[in-house]
Protein backbone atom coordinates (compact mmCIF):
# COMPACT_ATOMS: atom_id res chain seq x y z
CA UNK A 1 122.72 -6.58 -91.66
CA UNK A 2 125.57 -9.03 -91.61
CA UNK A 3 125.58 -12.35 -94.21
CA UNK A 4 124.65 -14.40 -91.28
CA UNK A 5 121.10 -12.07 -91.09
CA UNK A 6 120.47 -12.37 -94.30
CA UNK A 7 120.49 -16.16 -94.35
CA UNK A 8 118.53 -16.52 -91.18
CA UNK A 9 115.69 -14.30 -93.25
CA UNK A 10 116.04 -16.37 -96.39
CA UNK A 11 115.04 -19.30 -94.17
CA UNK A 12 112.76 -17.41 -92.67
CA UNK A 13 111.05 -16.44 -95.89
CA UNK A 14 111.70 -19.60 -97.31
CA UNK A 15 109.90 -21.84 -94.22
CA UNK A 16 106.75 -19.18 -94.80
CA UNK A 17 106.53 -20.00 -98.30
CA UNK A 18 106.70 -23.23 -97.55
CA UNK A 19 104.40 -23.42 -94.87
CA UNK A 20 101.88 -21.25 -96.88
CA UNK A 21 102.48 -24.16 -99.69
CA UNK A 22 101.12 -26.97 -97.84
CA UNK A 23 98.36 -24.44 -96.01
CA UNK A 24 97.25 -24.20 -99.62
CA UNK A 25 97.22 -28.28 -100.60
CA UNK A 26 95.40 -28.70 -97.20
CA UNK A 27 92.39 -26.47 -98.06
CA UNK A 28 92.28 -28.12 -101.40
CA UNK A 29 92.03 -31.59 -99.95
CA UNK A 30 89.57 -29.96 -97.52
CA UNK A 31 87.55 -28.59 -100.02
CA UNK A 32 87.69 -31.51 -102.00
CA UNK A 33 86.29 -33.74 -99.27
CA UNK A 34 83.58 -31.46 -98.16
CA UNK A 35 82.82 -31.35 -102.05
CA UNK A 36 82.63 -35.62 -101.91
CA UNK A 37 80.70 -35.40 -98.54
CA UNK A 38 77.87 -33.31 -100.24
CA UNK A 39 77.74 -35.22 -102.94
CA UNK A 40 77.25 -38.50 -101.45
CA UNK A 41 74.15 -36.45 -99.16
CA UNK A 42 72.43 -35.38 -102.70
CA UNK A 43 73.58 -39.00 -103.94
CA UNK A 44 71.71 -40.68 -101.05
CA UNK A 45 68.76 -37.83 -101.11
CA UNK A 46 68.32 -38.95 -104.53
CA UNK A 47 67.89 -42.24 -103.99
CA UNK A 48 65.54 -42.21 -100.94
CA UNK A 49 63.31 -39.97 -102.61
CA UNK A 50 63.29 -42.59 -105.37
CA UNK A 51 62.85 -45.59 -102.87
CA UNK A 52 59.78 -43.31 -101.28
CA UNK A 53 58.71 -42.56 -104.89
CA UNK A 54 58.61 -46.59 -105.53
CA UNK A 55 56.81 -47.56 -102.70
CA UNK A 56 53.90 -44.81 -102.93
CA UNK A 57 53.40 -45.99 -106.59
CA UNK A 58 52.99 -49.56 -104.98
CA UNK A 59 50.80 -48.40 -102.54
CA UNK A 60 48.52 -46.65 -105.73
CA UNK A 61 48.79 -50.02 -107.79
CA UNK A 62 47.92 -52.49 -105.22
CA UNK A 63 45.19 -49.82 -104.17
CA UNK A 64 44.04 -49.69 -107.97
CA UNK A 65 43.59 -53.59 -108.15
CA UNK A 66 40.75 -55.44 -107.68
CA UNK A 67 40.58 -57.83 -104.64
CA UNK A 68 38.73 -60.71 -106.34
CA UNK A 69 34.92 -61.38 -107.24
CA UNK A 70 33.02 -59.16 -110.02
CA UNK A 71 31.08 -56.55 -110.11
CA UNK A 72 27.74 -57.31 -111.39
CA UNK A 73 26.08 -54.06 -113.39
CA UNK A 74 22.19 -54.38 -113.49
CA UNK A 75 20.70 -52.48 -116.40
């Protein structure tokens, strides 16, 4: 293989590991975003449940309290 082979397979080689470089920073920033993205779905879970969790207790306490008048026990 002449000098001018070589070179064009040290480009070669060198545009791979280049290419295989920025294949690798892509999958991190994929990775990272679908790591965000289920985050913010437990995040958000989270807080519905809690919403739900604060409205059923409402429910209970307004359910619990007494809607005026008194109860008159005869012994």
């Amino acid at each position: 293989m002449d000098v001018g082979g070589i070179s064009s397979v040290s480009n070669y080689l060198q545009q791979i590991v280049e290419i295989r470089k920025q294949q690798s920073e892509v999958d991190a920033q994929v990775a990272e975003s679908m790591r965000r993205v289920r985050q913010q779905v437990v995040d958000q879970g989270l807080q519905d449940g809690n919403k739900q969790a604060e409205r059923i207790n409402e429910i209970k306490r307004t359910g619990l309290q007494p809607h005026g008048g008194s109860i008159d026990v005869w012994a």
